[in-house]
C-alpha atoms as a PDB file:
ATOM      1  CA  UNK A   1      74.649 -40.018 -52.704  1.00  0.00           C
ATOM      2  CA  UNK A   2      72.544 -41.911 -50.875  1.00  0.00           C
ATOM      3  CA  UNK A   3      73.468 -44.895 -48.183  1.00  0.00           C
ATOM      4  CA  UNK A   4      74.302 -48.230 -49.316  1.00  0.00           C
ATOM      5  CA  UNK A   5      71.602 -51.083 -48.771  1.00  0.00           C
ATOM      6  CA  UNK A   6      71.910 -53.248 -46.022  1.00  0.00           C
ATOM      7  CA  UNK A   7      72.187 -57.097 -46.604  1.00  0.00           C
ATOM      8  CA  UNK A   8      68.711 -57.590 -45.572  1.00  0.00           C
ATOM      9  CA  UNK A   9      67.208 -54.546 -47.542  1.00  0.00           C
ATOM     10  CA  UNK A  10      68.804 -55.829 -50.761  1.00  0.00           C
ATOM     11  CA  UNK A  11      67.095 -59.414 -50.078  1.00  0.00           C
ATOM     12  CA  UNK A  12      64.102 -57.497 -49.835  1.00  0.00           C
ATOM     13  CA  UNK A  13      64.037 -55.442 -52.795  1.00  0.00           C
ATOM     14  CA  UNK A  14      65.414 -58.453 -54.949  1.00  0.00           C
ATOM     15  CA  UNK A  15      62.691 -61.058 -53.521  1.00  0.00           C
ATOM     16  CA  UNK A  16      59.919 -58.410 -54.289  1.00  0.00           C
ATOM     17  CA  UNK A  17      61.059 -58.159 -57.963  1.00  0.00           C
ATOM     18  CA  UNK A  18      61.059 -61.767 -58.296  1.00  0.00           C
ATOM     19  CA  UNK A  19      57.469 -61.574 -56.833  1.00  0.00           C
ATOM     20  CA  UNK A  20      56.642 -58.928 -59.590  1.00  0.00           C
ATOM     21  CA  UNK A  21      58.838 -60.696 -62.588  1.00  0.00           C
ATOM     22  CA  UNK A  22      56.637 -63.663 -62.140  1.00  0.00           C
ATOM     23  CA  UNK A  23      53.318 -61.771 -61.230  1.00  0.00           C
ATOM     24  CA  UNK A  24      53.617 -59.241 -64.805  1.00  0.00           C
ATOM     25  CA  UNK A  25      55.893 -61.482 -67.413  1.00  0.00           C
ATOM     26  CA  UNK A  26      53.260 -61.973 -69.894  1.00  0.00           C
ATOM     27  CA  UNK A  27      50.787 -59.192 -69.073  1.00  0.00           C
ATOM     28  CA  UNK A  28      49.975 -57.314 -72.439  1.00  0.00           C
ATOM     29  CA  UNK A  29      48.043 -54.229 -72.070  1.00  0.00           C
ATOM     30  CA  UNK A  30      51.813 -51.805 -71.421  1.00  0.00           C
ATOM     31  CA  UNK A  31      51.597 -52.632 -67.757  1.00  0.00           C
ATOM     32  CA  UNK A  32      54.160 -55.788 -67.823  1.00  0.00           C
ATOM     33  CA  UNK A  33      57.521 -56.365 -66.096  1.00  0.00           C
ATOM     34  CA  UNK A  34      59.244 -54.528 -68.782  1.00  0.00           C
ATOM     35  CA  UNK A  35      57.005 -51.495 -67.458  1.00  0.00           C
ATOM     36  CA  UNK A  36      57.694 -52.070 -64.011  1.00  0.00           C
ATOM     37  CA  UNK A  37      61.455 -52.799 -64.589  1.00  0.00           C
ATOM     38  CA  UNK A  38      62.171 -49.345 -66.117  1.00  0.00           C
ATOM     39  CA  UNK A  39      60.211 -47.510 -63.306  1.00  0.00           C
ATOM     40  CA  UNK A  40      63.028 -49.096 -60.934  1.00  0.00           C
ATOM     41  CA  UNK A  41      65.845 -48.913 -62.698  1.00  0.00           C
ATOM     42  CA  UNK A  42      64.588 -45.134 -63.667  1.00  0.00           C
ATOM     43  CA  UNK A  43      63.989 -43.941 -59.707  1.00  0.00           C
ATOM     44  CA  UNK A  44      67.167 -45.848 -58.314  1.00  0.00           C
ATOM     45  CA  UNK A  45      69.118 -43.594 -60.332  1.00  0.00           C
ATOM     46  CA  UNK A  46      66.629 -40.422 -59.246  1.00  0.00           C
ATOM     47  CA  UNK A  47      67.605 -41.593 -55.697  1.00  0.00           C
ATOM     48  CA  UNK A  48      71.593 -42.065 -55.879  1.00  0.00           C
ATOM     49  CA  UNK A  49      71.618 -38.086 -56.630  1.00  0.00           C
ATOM     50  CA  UNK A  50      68.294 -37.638 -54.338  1.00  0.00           C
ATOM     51  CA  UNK A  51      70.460 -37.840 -50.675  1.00  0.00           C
ATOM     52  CA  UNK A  52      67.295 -37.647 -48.452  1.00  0.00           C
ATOM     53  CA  UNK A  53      65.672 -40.204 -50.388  1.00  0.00           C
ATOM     54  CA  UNK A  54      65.006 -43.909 -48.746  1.00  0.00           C
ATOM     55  CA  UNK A  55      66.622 -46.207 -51.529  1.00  0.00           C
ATOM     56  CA  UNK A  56      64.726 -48.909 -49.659  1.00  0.00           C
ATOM     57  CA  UNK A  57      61.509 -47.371 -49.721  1.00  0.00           C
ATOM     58  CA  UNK A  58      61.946 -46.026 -53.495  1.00  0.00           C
ATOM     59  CA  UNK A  59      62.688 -49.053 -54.859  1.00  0.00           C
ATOM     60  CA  UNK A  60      60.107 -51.200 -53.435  1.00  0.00           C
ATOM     61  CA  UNK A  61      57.671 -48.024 -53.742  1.00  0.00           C
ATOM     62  CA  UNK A  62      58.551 -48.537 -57.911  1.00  0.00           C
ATOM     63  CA  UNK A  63      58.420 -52.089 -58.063  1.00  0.00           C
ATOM     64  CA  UNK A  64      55.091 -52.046 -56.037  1.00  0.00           C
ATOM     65  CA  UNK A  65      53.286 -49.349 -57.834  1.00  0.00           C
ATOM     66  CA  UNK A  66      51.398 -51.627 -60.076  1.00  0.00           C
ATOM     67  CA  UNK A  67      51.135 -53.999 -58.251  1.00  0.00           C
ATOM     68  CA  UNK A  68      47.244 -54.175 -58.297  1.00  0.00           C
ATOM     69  CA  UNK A  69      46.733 -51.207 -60.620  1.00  0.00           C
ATOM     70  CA  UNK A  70      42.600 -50.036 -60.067  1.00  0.00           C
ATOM     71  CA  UNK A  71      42.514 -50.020 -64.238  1.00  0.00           C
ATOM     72  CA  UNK A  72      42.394 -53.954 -63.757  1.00  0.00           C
ATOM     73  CA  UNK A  73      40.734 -53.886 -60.237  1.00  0.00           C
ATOM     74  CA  UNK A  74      37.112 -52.685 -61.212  1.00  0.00           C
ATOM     75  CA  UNK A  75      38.152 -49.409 -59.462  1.00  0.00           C
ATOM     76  CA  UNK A  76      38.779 -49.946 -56.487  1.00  0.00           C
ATOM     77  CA  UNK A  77      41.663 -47.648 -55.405  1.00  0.00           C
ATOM     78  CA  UNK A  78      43.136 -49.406 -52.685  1.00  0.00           C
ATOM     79  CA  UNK A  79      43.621 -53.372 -54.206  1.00  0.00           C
ATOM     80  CA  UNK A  80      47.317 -51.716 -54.845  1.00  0.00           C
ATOM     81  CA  UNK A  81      47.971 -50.702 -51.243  1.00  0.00           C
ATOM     82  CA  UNK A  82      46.262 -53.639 -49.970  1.00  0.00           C
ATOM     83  CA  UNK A  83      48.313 -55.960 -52.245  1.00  0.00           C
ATOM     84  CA  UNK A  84      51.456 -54.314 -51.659  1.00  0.00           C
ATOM     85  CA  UNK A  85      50.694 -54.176 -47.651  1.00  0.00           C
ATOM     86  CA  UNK A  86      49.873 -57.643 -47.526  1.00  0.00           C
ATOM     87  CA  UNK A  87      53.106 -58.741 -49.292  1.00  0.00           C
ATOM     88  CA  UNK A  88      55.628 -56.534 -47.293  1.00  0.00           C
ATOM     89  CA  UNK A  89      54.024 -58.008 -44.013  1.00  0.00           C
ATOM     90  CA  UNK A  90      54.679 -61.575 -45.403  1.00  0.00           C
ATOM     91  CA  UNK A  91      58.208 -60.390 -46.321  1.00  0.00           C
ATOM     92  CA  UNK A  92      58.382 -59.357 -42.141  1.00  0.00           C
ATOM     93  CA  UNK A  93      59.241 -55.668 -43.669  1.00  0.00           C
ATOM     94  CA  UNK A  94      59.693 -52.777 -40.986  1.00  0.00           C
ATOM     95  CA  UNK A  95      55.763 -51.169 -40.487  1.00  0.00           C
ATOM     96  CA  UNK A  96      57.216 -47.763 -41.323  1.00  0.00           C
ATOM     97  CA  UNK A  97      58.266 -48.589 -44.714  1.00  0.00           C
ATOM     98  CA  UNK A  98      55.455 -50.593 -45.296  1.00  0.00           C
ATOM     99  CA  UNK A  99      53.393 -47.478 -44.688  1.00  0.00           C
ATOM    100  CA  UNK A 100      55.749 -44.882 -46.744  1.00  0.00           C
ATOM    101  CA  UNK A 101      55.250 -47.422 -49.784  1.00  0.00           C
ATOM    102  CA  UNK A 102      51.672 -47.868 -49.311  1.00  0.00           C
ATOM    103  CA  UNK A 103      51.136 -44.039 -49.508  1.00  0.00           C
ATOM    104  CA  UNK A 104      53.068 -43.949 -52.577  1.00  0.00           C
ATOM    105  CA  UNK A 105      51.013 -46.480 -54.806  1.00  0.00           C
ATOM    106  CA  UNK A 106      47.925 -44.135 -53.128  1.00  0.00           C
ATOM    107  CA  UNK A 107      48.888 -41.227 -54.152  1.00  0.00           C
ATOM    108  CA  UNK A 108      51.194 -41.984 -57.279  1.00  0.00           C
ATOM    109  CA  UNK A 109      48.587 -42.382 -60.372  1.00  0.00           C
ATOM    110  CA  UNK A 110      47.029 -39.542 -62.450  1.00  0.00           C
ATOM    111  CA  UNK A 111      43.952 -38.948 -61.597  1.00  0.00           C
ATOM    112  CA  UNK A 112      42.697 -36.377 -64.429  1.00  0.00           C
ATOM    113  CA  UNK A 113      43.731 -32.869 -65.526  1.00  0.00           C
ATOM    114  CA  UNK A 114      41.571 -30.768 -62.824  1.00  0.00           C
ATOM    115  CA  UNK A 115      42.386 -32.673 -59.825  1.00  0.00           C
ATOM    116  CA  UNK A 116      46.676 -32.204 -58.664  1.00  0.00           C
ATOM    117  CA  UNK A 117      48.925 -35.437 -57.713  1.00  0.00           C
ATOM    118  CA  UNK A 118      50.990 -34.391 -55.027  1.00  0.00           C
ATOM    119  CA  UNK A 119      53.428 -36.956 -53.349  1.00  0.00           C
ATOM    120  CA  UNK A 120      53.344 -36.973 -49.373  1.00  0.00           C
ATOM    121  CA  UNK A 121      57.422 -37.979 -49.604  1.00  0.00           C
ATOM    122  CA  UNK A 122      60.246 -37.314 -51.759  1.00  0.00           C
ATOM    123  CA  UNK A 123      60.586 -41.240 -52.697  1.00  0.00           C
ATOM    124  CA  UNK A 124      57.021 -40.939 -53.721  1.00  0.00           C
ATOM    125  CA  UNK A 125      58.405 -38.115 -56.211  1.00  0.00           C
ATOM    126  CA  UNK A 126      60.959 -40.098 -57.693  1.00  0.00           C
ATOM    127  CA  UNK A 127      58.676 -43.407 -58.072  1.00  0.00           C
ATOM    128  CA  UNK A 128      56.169 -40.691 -60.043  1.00  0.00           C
ATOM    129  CA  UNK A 129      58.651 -39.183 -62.144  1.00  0.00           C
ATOM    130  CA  UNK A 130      59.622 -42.013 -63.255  1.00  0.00           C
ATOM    131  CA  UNK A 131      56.663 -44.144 -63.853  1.00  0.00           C
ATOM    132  CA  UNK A 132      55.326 -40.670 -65.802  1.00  0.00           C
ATOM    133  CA  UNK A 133      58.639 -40.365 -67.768  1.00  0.00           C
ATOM    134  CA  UNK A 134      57.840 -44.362 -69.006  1.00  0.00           C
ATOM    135  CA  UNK A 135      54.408 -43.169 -69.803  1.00  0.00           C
ATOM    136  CA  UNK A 136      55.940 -40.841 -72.686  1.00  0.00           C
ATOM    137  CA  UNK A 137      58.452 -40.541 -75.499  1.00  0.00           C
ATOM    138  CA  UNK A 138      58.974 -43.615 -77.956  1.00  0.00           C
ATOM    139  CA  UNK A 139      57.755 -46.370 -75.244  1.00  0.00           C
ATOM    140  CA  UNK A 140      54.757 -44.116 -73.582  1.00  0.00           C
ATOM    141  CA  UNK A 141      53.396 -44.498 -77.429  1.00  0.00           C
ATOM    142  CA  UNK A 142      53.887 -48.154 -77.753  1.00  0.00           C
ATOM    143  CA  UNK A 143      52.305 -48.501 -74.186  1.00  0.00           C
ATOM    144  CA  UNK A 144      49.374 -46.052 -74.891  1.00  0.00           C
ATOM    145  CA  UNK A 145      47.981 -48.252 -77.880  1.00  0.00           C
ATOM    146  CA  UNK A 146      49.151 -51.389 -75.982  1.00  0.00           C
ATOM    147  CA  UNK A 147      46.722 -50.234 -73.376  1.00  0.00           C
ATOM    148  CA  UNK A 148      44.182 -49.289 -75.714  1.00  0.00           C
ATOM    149  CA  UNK A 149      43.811 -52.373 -77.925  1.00  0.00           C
ATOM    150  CA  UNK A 150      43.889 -54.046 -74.512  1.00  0.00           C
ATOM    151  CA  UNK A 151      40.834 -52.391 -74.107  1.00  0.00           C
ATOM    152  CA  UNK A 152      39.148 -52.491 -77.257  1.00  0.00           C
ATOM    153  CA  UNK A 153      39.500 -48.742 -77.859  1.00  0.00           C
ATOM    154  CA  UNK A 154      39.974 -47.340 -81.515  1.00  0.00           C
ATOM    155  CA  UNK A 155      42.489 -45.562 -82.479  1.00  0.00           C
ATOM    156  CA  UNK A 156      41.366 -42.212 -83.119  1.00  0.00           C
ATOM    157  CA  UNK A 157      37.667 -40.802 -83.791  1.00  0.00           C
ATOM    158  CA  UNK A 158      37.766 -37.294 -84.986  1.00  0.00           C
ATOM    159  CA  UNK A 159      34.036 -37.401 -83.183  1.00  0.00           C
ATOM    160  CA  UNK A 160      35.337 -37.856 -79.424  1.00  0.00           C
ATOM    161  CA  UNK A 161      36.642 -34.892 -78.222  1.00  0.00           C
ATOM    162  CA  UNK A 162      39.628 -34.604 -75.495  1.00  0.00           C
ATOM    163  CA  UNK A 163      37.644 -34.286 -72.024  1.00  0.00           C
ATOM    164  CA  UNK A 164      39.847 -32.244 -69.197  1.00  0.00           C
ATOM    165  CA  UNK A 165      38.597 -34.725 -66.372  1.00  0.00           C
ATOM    166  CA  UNK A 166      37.828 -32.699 -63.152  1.00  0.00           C
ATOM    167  CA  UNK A 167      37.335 -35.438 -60.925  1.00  0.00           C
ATOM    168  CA  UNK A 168      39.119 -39.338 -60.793  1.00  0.00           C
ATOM    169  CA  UNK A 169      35.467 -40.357 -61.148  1.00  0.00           C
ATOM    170  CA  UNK A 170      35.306 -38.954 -64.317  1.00  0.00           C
ATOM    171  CA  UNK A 171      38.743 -40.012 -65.613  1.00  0.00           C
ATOM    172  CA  UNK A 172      38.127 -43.332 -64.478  1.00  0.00           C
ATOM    173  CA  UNK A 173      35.113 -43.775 -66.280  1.00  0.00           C
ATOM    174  CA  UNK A 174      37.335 -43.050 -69.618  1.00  0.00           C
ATOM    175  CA  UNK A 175      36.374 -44.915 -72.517  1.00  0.00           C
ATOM    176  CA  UNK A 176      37.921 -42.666 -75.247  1.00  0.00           C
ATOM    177  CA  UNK A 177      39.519 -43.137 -78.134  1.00  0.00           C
ATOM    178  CA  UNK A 178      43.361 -44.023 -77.324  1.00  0.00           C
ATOM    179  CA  UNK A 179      44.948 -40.824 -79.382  1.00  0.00           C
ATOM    180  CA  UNK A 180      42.617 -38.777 -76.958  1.00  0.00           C
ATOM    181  CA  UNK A 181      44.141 -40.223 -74.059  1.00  0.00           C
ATOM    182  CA  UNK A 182      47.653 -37.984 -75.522  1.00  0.00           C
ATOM    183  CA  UNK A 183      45.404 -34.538 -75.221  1.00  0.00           C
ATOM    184  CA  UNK A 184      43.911 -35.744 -71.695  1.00  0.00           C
ATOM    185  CA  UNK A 185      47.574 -37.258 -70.005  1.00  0.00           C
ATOM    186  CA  UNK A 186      50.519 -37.756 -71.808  1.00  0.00           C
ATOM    187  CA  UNK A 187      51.113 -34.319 -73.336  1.00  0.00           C
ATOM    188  CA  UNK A 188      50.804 -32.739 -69.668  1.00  0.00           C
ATOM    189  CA  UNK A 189      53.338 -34.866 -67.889  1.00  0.00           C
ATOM    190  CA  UNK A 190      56.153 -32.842 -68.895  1.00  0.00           C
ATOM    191  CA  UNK A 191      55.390 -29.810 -67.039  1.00  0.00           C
ATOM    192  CA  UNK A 192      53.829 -32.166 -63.881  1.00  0.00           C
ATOM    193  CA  UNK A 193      57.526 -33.582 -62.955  1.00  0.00           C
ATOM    194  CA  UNK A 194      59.104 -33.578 -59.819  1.00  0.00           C
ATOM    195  CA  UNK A 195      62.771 -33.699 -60.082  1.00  0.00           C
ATOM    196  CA  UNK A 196      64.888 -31.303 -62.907  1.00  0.00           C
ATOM    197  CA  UNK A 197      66.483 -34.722 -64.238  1.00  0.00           C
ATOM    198  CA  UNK A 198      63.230 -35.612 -64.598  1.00  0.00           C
ATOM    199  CA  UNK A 199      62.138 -32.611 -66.529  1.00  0.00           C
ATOM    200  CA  UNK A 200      64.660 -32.758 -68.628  1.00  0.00           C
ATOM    201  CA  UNK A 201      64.452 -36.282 -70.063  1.00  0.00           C
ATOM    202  CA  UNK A 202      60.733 -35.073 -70.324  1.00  0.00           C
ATOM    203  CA  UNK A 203      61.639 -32.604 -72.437  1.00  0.00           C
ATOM    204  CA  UNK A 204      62.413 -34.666 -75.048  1.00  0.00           C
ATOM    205  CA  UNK A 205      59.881 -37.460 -74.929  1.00  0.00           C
ATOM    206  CA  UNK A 206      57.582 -35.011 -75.146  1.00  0.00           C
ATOM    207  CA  UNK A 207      58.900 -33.687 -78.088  1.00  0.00           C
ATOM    208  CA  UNK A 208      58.636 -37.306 -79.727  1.00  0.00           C
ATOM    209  CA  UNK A 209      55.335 -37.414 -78.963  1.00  0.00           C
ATOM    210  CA  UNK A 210      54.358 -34.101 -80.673  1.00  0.00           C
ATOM    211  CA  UNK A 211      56.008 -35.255 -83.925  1.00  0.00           C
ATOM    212  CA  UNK A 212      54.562 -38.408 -83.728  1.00  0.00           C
ATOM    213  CA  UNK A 213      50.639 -37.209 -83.028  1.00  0.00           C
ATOM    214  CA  UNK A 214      51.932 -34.564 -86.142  1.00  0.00           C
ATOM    215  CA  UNK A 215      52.738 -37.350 -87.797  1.00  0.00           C
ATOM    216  CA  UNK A 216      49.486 -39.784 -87.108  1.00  0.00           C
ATOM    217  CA  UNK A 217      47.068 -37.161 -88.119  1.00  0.00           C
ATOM    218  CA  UNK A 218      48.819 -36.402 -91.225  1.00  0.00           C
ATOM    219  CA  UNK A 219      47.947 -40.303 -92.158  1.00  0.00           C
ATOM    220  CA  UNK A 220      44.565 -40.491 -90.842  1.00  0.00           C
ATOM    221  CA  UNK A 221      43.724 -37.897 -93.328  1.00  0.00           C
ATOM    222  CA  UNK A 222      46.262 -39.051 -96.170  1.00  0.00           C
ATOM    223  CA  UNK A 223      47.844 -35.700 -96.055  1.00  0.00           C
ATOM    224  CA  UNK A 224      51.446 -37.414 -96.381  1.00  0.00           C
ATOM    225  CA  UNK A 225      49.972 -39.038-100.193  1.00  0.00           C
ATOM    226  CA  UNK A 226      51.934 -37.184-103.013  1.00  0.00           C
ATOM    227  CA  UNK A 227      49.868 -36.072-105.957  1.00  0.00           C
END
């Protein structure tokens, strides 16, 4: 298991999720406190049977991740690490975790079928696998048209074909219908995780997500109308 937080660490972790409680409350597009929440409560328990895992650094690595996500930044890749750096320093954390969770909301998001994720840390791992297992399953759906209608994407258009995005460029210039956005992410981040607790949660979720897309289609055509 992995050590018990110090007095000070646990003032830290519990300050920065008041910071991000009051920052994402009433955000609406899937990327909210309730989002953020489950990502920490989902890679503390990764890290309790992870015993060369930080707890420090994974928890402030999860409830940092989003905290200035590039979807809502024009772009610009490093408004997360920059956010999360500049609140750690006013916070008077230790420079070396303030680096280890700045590389983490780097390298954590998916950047596009064709172009691999690796984490530069085992914390980094667990803060991945579980913001990817809260991007699938019964929630990951909910949060997938959440983000969509946020955006003013359709639902489906048989028309728009699934792109395999070879470069973040590419995947970040996404505009796609949101059931695409299943073919081009979700339905691959079962066989992407890091941990085997992980995988097997994933396992499942994914399976939801089959039998709902099944499921979706069947309406869109009114397949699932008796004669």
């Amino acid at each position: 298991m992995s050590l018990a937080l110090a007095s000070a660490d646990s003032l830290l972790i519990s300050s920065t999720a008041d910071f991000i409680r009051e920052k994402f409350l009433h955000e609406g597009s899937g990327h909210d406190w309730g989002h953020i929440r489950r990502v920490w409560q989902v890679a503390r328990r990764l890290a309790a049977d992870t015993p060369e895992a930080d707890p420090l650094v994974t928890e402030l690595g999860a409830l940092l991740h989003d905290v200035a996500d590039w979807k809502f930044h024009d772009g610009d890749e490093e408004a997360g690490p920059r956010a999360a750096r500049a609140w750690l320093m006013s916070q008077q954390a230790d420079p070396a975790v303030i680096d280890s969770v700045e590389a983490i909301i780097r390298e954590i998001s998916f950047k596009g079928l064709g172009v691999p994720t690796p984490m530069s840390s085992v914390e980094g791992e667990l803060v991945q696998d579980a913001d990817r297992l809260d991007a699938i399953g019964a929630i990951g759906v909910a949060r997938a048209f959440a983000y969509g209608g946020h955006k003013n994407r359709p639902l489906h258009d048989p028309a728009v074909p699934p792109v395999s995005h070879d470069s973040f460029e590419s995947y970040k210039q996404n505009t796609a219908p949101t059931v695409n956005h299943f073919y081009e992410k979700l339905l691959h981040l079962r066989e992407r995780m890091n941990t085997p607790a992980a995988r097997r949660v994933a396992e499942q979720r994914h399976a939801y997500m089959e039998q709902f897309l099944q499921q979706f289609l069947r309406e869109w055509e009114g397949e699932d109308i008796s004669e």
